[in-house]
Protein backbone atom coordinates (compact mmCIF):
# COMPACT_ATOMS: atom_id res chain seq x y z
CA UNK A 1 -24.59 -52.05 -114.10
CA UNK A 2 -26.72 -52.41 -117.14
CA UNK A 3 -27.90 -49.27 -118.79
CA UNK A 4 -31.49 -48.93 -120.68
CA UNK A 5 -30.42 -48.25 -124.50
CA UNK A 6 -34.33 -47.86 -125.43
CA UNK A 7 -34.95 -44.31 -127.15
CA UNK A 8 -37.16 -43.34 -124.30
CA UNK A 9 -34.32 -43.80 -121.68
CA UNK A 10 -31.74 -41.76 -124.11
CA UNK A 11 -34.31 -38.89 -124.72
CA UNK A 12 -34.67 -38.52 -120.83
CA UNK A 13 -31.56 -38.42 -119.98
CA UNK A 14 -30.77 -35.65 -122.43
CA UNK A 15 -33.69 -33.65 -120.77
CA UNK A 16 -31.60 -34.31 -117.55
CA UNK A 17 -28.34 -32.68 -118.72
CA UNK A 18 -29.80 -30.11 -120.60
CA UNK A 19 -31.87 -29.57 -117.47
CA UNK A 20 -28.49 -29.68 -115.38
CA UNK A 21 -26.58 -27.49 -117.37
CA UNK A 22 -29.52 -25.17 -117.32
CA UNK A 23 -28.88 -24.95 -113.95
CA UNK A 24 -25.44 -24.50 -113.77
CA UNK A 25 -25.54 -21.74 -115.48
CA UNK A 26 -28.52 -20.04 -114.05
CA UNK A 27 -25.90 -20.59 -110.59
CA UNK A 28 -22.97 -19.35 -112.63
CA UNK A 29 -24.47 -16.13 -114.53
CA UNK A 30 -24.61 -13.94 -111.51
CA UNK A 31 -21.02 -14.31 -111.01
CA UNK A 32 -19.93 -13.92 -114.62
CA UNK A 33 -22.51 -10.42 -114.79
CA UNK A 34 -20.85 -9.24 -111.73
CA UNK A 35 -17.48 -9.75 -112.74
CA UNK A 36 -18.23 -8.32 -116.31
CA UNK A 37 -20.16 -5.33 -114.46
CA UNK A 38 -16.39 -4.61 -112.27
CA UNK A 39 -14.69 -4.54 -115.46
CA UNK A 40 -16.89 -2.22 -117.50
CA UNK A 41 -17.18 1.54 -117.76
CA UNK A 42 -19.07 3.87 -115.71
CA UNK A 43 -22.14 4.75 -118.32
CA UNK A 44 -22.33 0.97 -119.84
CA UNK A 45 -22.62 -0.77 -116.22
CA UNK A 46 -25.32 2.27 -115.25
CA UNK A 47 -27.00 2.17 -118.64
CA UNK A 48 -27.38 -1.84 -118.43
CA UNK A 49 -25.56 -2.94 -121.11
CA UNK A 50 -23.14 -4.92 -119.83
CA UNK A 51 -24.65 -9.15 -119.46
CA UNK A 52 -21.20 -11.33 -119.74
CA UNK A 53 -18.97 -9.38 -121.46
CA UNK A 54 -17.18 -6.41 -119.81
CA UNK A 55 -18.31 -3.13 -122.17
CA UNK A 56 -15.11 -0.65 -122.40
CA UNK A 57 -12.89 -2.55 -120.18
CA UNK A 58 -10.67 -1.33 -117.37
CA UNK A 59 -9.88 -1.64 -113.87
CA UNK A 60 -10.23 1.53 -112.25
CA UNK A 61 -12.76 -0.21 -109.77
CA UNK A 62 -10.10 -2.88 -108.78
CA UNK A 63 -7.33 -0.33 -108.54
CA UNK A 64 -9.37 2.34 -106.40
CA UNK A 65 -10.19 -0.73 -103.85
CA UNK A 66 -6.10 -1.79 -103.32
CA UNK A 67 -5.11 1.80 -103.55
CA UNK A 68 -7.20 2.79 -100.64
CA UNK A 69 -4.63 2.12 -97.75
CA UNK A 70 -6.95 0.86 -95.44
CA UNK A 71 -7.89 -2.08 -97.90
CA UNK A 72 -4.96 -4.59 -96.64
CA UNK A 73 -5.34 -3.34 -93.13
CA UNK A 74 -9.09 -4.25 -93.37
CA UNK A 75 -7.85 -7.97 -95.53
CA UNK A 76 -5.67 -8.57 -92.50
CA UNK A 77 -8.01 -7.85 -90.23
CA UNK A 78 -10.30 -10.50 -91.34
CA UNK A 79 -8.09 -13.25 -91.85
CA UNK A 80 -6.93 -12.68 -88.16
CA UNK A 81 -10.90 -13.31 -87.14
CA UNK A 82 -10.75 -15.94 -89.21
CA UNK A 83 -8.16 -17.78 -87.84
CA UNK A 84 -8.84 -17.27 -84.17
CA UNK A 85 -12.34 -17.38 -84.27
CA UNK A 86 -12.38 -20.92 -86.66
CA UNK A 87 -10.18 -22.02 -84.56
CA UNK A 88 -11.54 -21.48 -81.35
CA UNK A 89 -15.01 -22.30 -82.77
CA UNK A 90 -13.49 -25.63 -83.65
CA UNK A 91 -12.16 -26.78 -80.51
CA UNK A 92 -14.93 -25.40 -78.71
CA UNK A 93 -17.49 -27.27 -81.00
CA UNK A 94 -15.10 -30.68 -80.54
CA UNK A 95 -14.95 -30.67 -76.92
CA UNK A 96 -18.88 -29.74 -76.24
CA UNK A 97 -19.87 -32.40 -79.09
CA UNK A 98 -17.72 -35.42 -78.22
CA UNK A 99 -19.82 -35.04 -74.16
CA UNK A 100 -23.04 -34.88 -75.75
CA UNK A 101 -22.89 -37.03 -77.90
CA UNK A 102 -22.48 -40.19 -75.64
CA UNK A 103 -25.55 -42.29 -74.02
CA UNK A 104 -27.15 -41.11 -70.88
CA UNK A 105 -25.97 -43.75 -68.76
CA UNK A 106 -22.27 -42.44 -69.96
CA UNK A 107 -23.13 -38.41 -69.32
CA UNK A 108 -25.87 -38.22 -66.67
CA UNK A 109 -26.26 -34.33 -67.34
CA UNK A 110 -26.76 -34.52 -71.01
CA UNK A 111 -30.52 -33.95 -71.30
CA UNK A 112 -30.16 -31.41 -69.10
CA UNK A 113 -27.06 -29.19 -71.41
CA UNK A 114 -28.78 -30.51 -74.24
CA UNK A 115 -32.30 -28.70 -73.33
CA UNK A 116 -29.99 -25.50 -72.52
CA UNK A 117 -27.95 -25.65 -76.31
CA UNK A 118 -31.11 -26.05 -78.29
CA UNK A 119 -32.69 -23.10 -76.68
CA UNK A 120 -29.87 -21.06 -77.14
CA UNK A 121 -29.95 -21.52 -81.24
CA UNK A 122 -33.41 -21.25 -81.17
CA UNK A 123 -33.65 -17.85 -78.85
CA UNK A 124 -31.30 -15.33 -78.52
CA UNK A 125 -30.76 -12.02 -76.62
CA UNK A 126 -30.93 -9.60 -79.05
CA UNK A 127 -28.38 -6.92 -80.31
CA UNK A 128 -29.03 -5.11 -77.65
CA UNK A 129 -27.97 -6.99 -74.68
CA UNK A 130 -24.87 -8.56 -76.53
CA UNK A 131 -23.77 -4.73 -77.41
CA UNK A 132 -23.81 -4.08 -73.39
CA UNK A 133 -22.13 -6.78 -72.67
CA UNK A 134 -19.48 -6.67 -74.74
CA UNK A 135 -19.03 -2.48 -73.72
CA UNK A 136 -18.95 -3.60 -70.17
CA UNK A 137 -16.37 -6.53 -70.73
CA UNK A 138 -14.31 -3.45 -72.68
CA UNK A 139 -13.92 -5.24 -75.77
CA UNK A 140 -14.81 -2.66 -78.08
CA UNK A 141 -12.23 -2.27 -80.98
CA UNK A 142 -10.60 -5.58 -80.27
CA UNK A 143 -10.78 -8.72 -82.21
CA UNK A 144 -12.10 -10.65 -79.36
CA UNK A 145 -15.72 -8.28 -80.10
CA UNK A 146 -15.78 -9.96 -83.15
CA UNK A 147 -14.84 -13.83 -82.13
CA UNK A 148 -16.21 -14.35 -78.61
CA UNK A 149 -19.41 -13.23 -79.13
CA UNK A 150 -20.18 -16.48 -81.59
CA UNK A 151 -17.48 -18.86 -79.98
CA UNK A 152 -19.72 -21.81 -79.87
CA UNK A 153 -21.56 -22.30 -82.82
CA UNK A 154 -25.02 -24.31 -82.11
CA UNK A 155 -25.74 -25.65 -85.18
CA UNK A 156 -22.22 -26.74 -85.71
CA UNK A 157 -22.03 -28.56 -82.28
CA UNK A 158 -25.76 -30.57 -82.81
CA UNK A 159 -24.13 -31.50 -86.62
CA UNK A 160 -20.59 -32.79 -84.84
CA UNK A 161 -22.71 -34.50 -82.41
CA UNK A 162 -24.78 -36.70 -84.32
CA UNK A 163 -22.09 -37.29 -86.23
CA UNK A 164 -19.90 -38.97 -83.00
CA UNK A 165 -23.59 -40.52 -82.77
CA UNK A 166 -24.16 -42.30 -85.92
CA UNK A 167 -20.23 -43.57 -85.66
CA UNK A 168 -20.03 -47.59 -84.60
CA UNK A 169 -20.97 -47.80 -80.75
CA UNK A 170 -18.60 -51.47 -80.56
CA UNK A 171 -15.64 -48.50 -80.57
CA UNK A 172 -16.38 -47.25 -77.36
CA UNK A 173 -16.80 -50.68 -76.34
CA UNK A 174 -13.53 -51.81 -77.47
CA UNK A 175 -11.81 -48.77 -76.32
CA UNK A 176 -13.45 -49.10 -72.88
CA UNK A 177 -12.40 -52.60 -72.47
CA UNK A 178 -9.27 -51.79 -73.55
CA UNK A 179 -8.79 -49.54 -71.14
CA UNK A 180 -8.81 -46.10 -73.56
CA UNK A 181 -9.86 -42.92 -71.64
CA UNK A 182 -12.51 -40.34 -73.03
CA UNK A 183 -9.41 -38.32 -74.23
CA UNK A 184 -7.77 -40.79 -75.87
CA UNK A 185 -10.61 -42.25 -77.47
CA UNK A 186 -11.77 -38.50 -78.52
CA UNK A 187 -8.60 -37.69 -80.60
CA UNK A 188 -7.16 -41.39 -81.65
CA UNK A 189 -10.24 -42.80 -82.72
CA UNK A 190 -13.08 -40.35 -83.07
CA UNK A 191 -11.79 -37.56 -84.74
CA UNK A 192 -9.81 -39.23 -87.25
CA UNK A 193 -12.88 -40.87 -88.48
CA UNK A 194 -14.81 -38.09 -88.68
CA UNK A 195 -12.96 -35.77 -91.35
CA UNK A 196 -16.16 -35.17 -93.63
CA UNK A 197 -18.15 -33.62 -90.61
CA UNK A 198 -15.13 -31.71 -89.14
CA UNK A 199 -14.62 -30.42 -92.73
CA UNK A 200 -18.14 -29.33 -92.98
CA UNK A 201 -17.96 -27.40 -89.41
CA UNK A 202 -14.93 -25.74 -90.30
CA UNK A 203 -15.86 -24.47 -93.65
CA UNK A 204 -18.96 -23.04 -92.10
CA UNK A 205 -17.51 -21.18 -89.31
CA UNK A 206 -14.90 -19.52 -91.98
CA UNK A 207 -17.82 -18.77 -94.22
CA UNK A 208 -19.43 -16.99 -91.36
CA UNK A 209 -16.43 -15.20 -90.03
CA UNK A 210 -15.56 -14.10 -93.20
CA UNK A 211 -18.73 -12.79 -94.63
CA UNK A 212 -19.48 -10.85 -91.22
CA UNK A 213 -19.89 -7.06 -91.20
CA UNK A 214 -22.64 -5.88 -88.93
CA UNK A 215 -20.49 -6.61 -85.80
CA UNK A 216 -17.72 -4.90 -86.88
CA UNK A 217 -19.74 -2.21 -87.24
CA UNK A 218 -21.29 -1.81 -83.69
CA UNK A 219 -17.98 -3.18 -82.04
CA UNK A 220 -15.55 -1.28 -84.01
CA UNK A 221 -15.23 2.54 -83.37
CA UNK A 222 -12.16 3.15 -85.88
CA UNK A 223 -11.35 2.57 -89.52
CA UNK A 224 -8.42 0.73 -88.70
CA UNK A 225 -9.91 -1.89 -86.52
CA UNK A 226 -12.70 -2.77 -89.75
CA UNK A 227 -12.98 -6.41 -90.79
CA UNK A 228 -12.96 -6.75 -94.77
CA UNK A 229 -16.79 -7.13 -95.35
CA UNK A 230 -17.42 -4.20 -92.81
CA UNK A 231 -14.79 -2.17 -94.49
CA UNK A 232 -16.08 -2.97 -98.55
CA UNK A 233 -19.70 -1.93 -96.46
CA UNK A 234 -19.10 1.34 -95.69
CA UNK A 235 -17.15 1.96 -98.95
CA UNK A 236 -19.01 4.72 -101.38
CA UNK A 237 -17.28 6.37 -104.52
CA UNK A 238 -18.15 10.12 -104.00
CA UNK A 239 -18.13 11.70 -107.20
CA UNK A 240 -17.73 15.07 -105.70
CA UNK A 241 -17.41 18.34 -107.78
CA UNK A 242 -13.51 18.64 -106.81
CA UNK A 243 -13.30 15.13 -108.63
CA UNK A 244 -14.19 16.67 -112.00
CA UNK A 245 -10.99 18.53 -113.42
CA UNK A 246 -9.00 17.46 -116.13
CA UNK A 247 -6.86 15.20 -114.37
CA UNK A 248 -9.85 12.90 -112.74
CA UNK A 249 -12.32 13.31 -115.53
CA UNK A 250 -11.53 9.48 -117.12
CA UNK A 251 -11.61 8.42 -113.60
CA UNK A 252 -14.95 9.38 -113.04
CA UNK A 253 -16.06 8.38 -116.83
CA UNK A 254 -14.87 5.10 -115.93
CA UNK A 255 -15.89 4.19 -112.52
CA UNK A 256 -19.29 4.48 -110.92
CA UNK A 257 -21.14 2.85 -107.31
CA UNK A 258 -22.36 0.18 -109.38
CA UNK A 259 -18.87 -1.18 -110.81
CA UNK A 260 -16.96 -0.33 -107.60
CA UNK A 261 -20.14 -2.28 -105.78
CA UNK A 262 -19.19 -5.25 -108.19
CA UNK A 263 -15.66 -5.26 -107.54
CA UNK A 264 -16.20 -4.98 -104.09
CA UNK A 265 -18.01 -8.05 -104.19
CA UNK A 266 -15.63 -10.06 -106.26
CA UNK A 267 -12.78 -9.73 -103.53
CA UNK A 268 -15.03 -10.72 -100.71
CA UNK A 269 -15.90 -13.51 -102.45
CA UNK A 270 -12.56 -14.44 -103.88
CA UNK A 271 -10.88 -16.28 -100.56
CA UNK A 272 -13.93 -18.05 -100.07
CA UNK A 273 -13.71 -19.39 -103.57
CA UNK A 274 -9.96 -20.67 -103.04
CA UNK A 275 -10.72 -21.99 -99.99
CA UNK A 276 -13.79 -24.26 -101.05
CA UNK A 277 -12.63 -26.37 -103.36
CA UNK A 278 -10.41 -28.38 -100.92
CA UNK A 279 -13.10 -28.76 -98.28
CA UNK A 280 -15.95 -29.27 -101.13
CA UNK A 281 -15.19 -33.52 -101.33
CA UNK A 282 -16.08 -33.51 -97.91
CA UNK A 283 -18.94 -31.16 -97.60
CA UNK A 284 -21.96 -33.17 -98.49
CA UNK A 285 -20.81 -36.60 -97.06
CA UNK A 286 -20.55 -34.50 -93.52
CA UNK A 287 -23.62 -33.03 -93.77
CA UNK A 288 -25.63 -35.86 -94.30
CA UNK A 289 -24.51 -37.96 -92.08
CA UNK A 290 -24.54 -35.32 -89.26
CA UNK A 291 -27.91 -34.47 -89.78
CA UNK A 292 -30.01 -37.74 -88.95
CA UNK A 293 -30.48 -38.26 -84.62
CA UNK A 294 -31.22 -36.04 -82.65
């Protein structure tokens, strides 16, 4: 590839990365305030004088969080929803994708379930009737209130679909004169191509799972049952007067709403971030290519 060397061509592509790494960091400094904000003192972080650096460091915020013993309960908790309700939501999302995705003469039915799936993401019952049902299946305080109730995510099954869409048709030609069942053909030959969109499925429905509170607290009725992001929720630092004695005066000095708030935020964010990175590669590719037919 030849590149223009002209001084017009160099100038704009300065602009570009100056204009890139503008917004980088206008991504970025959110983050870095909130993590400087969970590292600062009680009367810098309410005073707002803490940008990027931590002002009068410590980590009372952090240590009040771990020390609470229904913090790990809460962790484990939420990486149990995780991994039954990703998992379920991706076979589920496989095995309703791979159907509709063939031709009509293939699946006779599929206008029909199609119709039926793209109402459902479009309207929904309300809070209302999904709390009744789930109190008169008896689910409340189990981790099937927080999993079943989103088991087949819409959006990811229309991405997976067009995905199997947009993949070669002469496949299912050669498998079908080979002699290849839809079950062989789904897991030899489909899904192995279609990493990037699985990928993309997956990392949403773990996003989703993890960063869900409001169910846990409508289905939940005890402490112990909390998911992570319900749990951090309902966490408030009372500074109450028996708090201010000798022993828990730097305590309180050091620690306020606004830093625990921070640090509260910086461990719900922190799996996500870990987790990311290995699915990132294959984020955009999936979502592009899923997102084209109908």
């Amino acid at each position: 590839m030849v590149q223009d060397k002209t001084v017009s061509a160099r100038i704009w592509n300065i602009c570009l990365i100056v204009l890139m790494v503008v917004i980088s960091f206008s991504s970025l400094a959110p983050v870095i305030h909130t993590i400087a904000v969970s590292f600062s003192n009680m009367s810098a972080a309410a005073g707002g004088f803490v940008t990027f650096w931590p002002v009068g460091f410590n980590i009372e915020s952090y240590r009040k969080i771990i020390d609470d013993p229904y913090f790990f309960n809460s962790f484990f908790v939420s990486i149990k929803r995780v991994l039954i309700g990703g998992s379920l939501n991706f076979i589920l999302t496989i095995l309703i994708a791979y159907p509709l995705s063939r031709s009509r003469k293939e699946f006779k039915a599929r206008h029909y379930y199609m119709w039926f799936i793209l109402f459902n993401m479009l309207f929904s019952g309300g809070v209302i009737p999904l709390y009744l049902v789930v109190k008169s299946l008896g689910m409340f305080n189990t981790i099937w209130a927080l999993v079943l109730p989103g088991a087949v995510p819409v959006f990811n099954v229309i991405l997976l679909m067009n995905f199997f869409r947009n993949l070669p048709k002469e496949l299912s030609e050669a498998g079908l004169m080979d002699g290849a069942g839809p079950w062989f053909m789904l897991f030899k030959v489909f899904l192995p191509l279609s990493l990037p969109a699985m990928a993309t499925v997956t990392l949403f429905s773990v996003v989703n799972h993890w960063n869900s509170f409001f169910d846990g607290m409508i289905f939940m009725r005890s402490v112990e049952n909390y998911p992570l992001q319900t749990y951090i929720q309902q966490l408030v630092v009372q500074l109450a007067p028996e708090m201010m004695d000798s022993t828990n005066v730097d305590l309180v000095a050091k620690m306020s709403d606004k830093t625990l708030n921070a640090a509260k935020i910086m461990v719900s964010m922190l799996p996500i971030l870990l987790v990311y990175p290995f699915l990132q590669r294959y984020f955009i590719h999936g979502i592009m290519l899923g997102s084209v037919k109908e």
